[in-house]
C-alpha atoms as a PDB file:
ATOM      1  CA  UNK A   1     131.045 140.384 129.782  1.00  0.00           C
ATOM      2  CA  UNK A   2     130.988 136.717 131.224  1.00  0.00           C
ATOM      3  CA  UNK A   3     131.930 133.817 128.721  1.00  0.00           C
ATOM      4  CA  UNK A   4     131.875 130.618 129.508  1.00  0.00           C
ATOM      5  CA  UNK A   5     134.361 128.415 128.492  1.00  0.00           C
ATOM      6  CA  UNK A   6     132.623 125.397 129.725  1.00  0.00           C
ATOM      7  CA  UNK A   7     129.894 125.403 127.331  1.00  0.00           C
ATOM      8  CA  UNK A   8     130.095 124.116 123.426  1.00  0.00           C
ATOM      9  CA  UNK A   9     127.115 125.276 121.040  1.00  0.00           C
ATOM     10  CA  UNK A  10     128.051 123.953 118.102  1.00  0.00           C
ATOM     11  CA  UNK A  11     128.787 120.233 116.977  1.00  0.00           C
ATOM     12  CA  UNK A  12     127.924 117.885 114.566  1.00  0.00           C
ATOM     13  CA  UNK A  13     126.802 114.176 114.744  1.00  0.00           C
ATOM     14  CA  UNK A  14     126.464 111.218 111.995  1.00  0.00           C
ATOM     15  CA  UNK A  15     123.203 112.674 111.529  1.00  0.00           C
ATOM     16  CA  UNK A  16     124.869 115.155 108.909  1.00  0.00           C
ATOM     17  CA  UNK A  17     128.423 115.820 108.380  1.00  0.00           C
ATOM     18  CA  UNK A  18     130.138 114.285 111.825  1.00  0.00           C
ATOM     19  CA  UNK A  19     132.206 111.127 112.319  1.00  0.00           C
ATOM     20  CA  UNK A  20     130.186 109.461 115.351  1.00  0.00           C
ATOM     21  CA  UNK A  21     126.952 109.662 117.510  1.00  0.00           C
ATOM     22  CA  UNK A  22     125.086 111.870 119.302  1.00  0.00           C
ATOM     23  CA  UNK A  23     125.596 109.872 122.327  1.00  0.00           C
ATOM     24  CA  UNK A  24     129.743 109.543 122.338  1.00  0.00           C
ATOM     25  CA  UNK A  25     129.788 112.943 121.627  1.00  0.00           C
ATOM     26  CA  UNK A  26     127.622 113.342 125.135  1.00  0.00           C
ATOM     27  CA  UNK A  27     130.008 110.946 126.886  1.00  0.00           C
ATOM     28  CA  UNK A  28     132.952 112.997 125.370  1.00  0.00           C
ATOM     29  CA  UNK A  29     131.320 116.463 126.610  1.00  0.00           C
ATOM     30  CA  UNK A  30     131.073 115.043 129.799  1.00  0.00           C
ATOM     31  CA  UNK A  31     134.575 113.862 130.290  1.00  0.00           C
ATOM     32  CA  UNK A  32     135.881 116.871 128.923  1.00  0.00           C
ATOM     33  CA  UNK A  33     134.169 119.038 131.971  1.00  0.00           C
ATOM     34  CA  UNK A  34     131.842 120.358 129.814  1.00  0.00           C
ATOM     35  CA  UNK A  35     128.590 121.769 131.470  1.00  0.00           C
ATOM     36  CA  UNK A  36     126.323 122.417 128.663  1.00  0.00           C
ATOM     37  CA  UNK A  37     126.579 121.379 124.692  1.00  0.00           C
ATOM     38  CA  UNK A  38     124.121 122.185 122.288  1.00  0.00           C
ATOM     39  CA  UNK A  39     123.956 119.305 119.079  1.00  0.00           C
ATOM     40  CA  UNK A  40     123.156 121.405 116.143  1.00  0.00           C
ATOM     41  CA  UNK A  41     123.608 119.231 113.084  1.00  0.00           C
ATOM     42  CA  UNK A  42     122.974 120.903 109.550  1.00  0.00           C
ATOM     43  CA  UNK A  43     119.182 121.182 109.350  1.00  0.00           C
ATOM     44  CA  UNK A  44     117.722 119.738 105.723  1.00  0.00           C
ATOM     45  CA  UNK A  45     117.468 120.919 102.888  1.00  0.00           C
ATOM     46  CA  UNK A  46     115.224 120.189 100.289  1.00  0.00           C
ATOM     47  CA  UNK A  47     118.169 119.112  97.647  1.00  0.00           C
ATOM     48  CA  UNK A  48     119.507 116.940 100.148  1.00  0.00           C
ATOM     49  CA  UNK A  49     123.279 117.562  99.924  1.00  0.00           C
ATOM     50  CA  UNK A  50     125.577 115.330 101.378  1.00  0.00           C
ATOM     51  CA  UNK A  51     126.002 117.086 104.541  1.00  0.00           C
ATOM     52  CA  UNK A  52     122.497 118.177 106.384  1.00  0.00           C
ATOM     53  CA  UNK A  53     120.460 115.634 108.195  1.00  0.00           C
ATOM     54  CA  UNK A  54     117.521 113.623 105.733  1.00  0.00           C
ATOM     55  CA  UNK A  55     114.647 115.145 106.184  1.00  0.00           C
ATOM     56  CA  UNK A  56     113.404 111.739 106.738  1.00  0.00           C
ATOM     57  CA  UNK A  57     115.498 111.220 110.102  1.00  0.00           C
ATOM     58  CA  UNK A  58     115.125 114.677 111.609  1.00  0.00           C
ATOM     59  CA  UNK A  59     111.909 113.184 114.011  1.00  0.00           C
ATOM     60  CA  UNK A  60     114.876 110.317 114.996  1.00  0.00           C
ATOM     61  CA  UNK A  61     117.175 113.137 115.516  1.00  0.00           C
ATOM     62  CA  UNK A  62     115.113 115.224 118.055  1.00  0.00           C
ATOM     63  CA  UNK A  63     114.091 111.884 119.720  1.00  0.00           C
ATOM     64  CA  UNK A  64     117.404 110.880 120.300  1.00  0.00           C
ATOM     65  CA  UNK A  65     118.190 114.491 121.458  1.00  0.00           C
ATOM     66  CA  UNK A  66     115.708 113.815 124.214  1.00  0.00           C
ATOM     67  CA  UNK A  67     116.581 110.423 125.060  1.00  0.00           C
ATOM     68  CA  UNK A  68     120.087 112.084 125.628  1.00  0.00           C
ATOM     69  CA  UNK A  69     118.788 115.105 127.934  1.00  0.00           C
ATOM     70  CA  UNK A  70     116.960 111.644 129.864  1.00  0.00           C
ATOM     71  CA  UNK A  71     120.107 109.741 129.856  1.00  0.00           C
ATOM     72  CA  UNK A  72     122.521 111.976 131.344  1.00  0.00           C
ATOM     73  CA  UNK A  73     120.588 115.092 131.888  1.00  0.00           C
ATOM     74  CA  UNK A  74     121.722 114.955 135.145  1.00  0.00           C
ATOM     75  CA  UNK A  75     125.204 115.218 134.600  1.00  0.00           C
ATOM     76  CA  UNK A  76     125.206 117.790 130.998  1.00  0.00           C
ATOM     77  CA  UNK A  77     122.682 120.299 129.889  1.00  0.00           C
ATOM     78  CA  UNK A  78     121.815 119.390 125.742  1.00  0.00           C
ATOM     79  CA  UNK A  79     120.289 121.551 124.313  1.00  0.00           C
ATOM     80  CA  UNK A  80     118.634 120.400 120.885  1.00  0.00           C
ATOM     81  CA  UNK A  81     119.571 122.537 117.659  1.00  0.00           C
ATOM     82  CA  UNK A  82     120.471 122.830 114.330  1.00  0.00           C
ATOM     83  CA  UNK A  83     123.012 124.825 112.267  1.00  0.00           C
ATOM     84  CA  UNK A  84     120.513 127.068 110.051  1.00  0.00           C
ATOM     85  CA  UNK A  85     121.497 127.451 106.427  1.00  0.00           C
ATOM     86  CA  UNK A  86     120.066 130.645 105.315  1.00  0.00           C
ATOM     87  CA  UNK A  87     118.815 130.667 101.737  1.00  0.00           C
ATOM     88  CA  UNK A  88     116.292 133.300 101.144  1.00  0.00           C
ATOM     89  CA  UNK A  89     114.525 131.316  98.382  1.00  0.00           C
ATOM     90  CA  UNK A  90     114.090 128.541 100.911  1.00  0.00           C
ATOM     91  CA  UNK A  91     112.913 130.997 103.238  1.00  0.00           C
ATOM     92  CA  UNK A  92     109.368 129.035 104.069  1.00  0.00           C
ATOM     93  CA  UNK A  93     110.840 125.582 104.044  1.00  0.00           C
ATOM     94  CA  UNK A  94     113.548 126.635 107.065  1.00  0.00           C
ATOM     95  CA  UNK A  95     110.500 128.226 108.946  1.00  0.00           C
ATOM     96  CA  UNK A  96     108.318 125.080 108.777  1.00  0.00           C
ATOM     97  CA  UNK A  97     111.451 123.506 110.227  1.00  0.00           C
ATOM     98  CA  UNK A  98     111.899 126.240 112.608  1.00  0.00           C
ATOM     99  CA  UNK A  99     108.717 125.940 113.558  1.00  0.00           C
ATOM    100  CA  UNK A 100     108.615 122.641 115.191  1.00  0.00           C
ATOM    101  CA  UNK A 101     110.370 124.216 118.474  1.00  0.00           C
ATOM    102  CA  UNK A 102     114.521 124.025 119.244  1.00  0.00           C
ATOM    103  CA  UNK A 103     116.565 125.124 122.091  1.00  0.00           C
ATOM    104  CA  UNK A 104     119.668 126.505 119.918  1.00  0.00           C
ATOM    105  CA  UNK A 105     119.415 127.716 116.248  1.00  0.00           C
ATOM    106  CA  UNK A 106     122.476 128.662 114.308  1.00  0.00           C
ATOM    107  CA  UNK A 107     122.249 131.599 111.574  1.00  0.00           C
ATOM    108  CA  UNK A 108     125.379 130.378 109.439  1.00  0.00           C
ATOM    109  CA  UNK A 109     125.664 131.004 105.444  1.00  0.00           C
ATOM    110  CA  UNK A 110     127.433 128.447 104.056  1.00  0.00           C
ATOM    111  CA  UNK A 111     126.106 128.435 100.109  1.00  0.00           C
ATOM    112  CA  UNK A 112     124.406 130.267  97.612  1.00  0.00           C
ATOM    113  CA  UNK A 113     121.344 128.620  95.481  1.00  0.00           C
ATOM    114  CA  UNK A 114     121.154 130.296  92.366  1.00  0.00           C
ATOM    115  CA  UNK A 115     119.211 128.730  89.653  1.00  0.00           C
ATOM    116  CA  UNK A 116     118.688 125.617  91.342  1.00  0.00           C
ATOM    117  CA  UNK A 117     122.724 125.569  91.676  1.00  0.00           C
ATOM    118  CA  UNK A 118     124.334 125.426  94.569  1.00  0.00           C
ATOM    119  CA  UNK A 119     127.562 127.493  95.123  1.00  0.00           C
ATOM    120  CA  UNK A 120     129.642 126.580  98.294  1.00  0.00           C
ATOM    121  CA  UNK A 121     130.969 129.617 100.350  1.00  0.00           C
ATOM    122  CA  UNK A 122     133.506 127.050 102.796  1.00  0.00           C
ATOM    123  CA  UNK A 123     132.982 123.977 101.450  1.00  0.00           C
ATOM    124  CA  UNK A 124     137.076 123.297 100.041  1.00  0.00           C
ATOM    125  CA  UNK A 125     138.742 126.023  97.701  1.00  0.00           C
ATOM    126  CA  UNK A 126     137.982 124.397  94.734  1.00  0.00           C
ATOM    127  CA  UNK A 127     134.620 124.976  95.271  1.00  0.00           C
ATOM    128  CA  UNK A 128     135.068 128.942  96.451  1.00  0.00           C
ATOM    129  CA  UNK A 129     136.577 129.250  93.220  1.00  0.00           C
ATOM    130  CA  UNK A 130     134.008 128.358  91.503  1.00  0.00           C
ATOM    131  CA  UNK A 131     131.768 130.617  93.761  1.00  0.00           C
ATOM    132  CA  UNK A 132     134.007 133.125  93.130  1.00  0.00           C
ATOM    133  CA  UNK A 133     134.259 133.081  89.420  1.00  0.00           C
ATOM    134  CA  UNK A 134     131.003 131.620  87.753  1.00  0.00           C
ATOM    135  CA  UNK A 135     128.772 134.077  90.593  1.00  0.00           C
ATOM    136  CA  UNK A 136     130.908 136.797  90.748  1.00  0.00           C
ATOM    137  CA  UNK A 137     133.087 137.029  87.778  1.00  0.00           C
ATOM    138  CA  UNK A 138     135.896 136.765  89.986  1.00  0.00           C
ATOM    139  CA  UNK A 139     134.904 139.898  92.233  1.00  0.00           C
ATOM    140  CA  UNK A 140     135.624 139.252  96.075  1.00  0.00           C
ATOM    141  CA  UNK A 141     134.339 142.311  97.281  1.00  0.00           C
ATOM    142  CA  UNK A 142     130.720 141.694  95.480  1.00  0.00           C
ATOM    143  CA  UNK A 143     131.275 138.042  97.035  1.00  0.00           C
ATOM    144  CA  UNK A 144     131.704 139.163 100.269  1.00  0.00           C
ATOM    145  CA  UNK A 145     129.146 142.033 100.019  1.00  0.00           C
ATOM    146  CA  UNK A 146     126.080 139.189  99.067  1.00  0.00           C
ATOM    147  CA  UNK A 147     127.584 136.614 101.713  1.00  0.00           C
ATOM    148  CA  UNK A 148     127.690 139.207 104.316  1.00  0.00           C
ATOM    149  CA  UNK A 149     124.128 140.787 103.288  1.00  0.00           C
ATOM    150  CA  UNK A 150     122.695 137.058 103.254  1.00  0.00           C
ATOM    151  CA  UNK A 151     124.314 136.808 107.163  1.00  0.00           C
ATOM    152  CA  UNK A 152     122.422 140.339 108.103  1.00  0.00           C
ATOM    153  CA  UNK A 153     119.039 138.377 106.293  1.00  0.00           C
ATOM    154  CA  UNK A 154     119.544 135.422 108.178  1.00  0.00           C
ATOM    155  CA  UNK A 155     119.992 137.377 111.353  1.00  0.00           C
ATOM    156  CA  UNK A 156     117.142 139.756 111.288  1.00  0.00           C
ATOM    157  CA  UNK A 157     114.340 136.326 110.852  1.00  0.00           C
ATOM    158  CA  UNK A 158     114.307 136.398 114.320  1.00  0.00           C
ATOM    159  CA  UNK A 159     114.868 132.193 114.148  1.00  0.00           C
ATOM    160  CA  UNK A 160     117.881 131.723 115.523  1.00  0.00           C
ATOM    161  CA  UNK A 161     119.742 132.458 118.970  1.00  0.00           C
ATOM    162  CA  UNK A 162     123.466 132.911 117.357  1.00  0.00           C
ATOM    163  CA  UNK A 163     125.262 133.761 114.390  1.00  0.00           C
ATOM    164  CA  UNK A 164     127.915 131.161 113.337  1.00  0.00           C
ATOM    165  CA  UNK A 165     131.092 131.698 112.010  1.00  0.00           C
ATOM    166  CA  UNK A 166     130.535 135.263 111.374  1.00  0.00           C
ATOM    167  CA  UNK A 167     133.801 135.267 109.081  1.00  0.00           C
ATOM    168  CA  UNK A 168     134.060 132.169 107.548  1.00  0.00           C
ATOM    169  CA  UNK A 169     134.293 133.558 104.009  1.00  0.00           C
ATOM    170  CA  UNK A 170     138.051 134.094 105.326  1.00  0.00           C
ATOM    171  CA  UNK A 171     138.446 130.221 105.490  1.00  0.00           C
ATOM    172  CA  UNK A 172     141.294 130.123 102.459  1.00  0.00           C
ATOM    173  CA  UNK A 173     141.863 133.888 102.466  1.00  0.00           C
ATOM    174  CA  UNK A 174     146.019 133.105 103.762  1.00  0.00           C
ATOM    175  CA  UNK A 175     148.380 135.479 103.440  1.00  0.00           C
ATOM    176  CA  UNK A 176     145.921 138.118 102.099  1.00  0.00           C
ATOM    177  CA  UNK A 177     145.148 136.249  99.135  1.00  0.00           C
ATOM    178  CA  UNK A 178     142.023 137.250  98.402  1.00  0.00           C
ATOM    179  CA  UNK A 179     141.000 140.281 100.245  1.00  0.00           C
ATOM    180  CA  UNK A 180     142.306 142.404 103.153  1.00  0.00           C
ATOM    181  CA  UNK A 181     140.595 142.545 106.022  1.00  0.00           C
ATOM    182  CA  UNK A 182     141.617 145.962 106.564  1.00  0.00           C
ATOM    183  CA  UNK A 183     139.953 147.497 103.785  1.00  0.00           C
ATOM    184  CA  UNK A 184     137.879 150.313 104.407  1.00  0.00           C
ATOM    185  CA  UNK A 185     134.644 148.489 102.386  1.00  0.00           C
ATOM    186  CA  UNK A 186     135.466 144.934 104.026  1.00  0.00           C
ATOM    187  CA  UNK A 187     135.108 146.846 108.108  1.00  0.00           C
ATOM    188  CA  UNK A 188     132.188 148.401 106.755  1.00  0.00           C
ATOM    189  CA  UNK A 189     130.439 145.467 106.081  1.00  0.00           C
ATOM    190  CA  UNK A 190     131.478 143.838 109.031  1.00  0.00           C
ATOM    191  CA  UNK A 191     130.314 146.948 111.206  1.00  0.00           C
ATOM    192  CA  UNK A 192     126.820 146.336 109.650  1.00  0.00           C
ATOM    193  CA  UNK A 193     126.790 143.165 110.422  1.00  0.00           C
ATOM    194  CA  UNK A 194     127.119 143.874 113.892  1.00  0.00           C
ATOM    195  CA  UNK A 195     124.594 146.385 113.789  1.00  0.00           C
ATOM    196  CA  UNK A 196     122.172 143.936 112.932  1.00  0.00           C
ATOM    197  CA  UNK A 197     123.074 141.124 115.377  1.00  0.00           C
ATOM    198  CA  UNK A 198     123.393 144.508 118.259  1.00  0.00           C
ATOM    199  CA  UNK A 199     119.836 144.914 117.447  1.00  0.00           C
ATOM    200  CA  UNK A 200     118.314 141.502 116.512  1.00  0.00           C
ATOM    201  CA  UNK A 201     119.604 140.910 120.383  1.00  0.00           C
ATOM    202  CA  UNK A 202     121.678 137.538 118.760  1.00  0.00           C
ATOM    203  CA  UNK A 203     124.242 136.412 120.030  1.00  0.00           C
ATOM    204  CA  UNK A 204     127.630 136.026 118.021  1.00  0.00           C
ATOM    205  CA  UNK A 205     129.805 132.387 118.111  1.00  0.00           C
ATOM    206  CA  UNK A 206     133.530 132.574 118.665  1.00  0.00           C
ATOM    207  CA  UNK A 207     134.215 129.087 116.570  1.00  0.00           C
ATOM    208  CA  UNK A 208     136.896 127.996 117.318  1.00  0.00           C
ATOM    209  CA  UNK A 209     137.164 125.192 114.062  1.00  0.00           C
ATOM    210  CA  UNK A 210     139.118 128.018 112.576  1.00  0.00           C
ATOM    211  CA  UNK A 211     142.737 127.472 113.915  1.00  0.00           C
ATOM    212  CA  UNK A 212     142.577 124.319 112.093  1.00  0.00           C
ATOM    213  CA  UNK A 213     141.354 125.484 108.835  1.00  0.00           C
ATOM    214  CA  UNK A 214     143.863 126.959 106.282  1.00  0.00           C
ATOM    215  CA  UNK A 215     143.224 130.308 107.647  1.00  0.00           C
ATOM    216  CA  UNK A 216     144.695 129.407 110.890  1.00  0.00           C
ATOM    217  CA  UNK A 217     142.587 131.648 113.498  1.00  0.00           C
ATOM    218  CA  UNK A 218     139.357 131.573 114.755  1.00  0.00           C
ATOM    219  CA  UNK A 219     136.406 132.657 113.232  1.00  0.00           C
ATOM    220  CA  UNK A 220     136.032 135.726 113.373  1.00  0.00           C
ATOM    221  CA  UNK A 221     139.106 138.173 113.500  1.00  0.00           C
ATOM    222  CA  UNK A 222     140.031 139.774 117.022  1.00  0.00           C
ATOM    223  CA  UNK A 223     139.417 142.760 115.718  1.00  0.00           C
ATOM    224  CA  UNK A 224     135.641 142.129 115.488  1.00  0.00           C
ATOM    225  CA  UNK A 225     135.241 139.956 117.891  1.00  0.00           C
ATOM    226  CA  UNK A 226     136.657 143.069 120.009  1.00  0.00           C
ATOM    227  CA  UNK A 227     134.367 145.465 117.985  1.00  0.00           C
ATOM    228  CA  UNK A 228     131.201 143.201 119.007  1.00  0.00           C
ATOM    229  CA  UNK A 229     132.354 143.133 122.865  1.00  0.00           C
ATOM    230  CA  UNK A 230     132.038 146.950 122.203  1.00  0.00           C
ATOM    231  CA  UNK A 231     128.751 147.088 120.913  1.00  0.00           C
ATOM    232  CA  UNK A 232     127.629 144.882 123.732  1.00  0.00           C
ATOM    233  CA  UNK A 233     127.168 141.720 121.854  1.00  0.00           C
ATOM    234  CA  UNK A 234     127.077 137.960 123.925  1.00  0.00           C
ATOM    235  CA  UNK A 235     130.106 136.150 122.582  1.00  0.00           C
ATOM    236  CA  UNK A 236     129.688 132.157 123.322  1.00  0.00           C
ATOM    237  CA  UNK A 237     131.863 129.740 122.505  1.00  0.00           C
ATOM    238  CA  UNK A 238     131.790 127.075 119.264  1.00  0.00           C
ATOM    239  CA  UNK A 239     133.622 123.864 118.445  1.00  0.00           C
ATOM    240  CA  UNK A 240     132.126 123.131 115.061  1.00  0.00           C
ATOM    241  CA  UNK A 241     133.208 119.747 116.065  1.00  0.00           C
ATOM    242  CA  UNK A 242     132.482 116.926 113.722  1.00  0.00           C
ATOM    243  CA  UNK A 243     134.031 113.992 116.227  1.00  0.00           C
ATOM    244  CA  UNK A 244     133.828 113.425 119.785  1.00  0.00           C
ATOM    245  CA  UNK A 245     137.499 114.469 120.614  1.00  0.00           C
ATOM    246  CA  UNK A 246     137.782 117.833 119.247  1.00  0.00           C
ATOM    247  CA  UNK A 247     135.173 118.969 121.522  1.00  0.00           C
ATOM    248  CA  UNK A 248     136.138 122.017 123.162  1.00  0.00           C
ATOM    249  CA  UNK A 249     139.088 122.386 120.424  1.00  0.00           C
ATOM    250  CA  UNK A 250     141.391 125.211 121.294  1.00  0.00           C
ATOM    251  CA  UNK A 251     138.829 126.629 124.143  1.00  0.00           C
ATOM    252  CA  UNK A 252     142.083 127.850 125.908  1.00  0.00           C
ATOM    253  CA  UNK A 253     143.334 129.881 122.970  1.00  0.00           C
ATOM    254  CA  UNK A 254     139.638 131.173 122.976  1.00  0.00           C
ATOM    255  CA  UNK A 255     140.586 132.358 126.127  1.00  0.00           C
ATOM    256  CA  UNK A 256     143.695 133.868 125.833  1.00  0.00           C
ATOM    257  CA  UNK A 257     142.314 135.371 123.295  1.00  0.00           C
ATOM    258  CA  UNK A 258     139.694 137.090 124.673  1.00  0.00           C
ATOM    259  CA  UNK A 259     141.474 137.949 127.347  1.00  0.00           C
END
């Protein structure tokens, strides 16, 4: 299987959640060697948190996504995306969105709307807690079982071209403290979740954000990013940079890694 460790697919601009613009984070891609980047801010959402592009700019967005590819084209292939957030009760406002044509879609789950409440899956710990407790009376494995489930959902849509962060309910799970990835009904749902992604034909991001988080490794494990190589699964590579200069982050322990 051929990975290429020249090419980011995940980053974020001052459109959502990132630091600077689209265009210094071309200009960085391009210094670092880079060869293709796809910008894939946090598509809206219709209660307009804090961190997804205004619905209101996402036409500016895509333009300057274009004037980008016209800009420096020649030197970097951008590809224009978005970082999905899979809801199913938002299910016909992400298609309408979906709808208006992208080169790169990310399936990622980062919250659950119940009740017109929003409970964070990644956002800090505090807010997993509360995720963790007020959803789930304090049951991880029904946590993980509806985060996963809601990953296999957003997979088999057919939007999107990757899954991100497959893992990234692990993001404060140090030291074991909230589940064991070894557990017989944690693999299983992991080994379903490749299932899908094997036959939705998706591809699954290696994102690489995770050896700064308090986890300290990559999202996800070895272990299933090995189990996906086995089921025949593209693995690509993902920053989830939110600034110009972590670009590429930790593309090198990627490889080793991998290797």
């Amino acid at each position: 299987m051929t990975i290429d460790f020249c090419c980011d697919l995940h980053m974020h601009s001052n459109y959502s959640d990132g630091t600077d613009t689209i265009e210094n984070l071309v200009k960085s891609a391009i210094e670092k060697g880079l060869t293709t980047i796809s910008i894939t801010d946090h598509m809206p959402l219709p209660f307009n948190p804090w961190y997804s592009v205004s619905m209101d700019e996402l036409q500016s967005y895509r333009d300057e996504i274009d004037r980008m590819q016209t800009l420096y084209g020649d030197k970097l292939t951008i590809l224009k995306g978005l970082e999905i957030e899979y809801m199913p009760q938002i299910s016909d406002w992400i298609e309408s969105i979906v709808d208006m044509g992208w080169d790169y879609l990310i399936a990622s789950v980062h919250c659950f709307l119940i009740d017109n409440s929003h409970y964070m899956v990644n956002e800090n710990e505090k807010q997993f807690n509360k995720t963790l407790d007020k959803v789930f009376k304090g049951d991880i494995r029904a946590f993980c079982s509806q985060y996963y489930h809601f990953v296999q959902q957003a997979v088999s849509t057919g939007w999107c071209h990757s899954v991100g962060h497959l893992d990234v309910i692990k993001k404060y799970n140090y030291s074991n403290q909230y589940f064991d990835e070894q557990s017989l009904w944690y693999q299983k749902l992991i080994e379903e979740t490749l299932d899908v992604i094997k036959a939705c034909k998706l591809k699954m991001e290696m994102n690489t954000a995770g050896f700064i988080h308090p986890v300290g490794k990559a999202y996800p494990s070895p272990w299933i990013i090995k189990a996906a190589i086995k089921k025949g699964i593209p693995i690509v590579l993902g920053s989830d940079s939110h600034s110009p200069k972590t670009l590429g982050q930790y593309f090198a322990q990627a490889r080793d890694l991998l290797s």
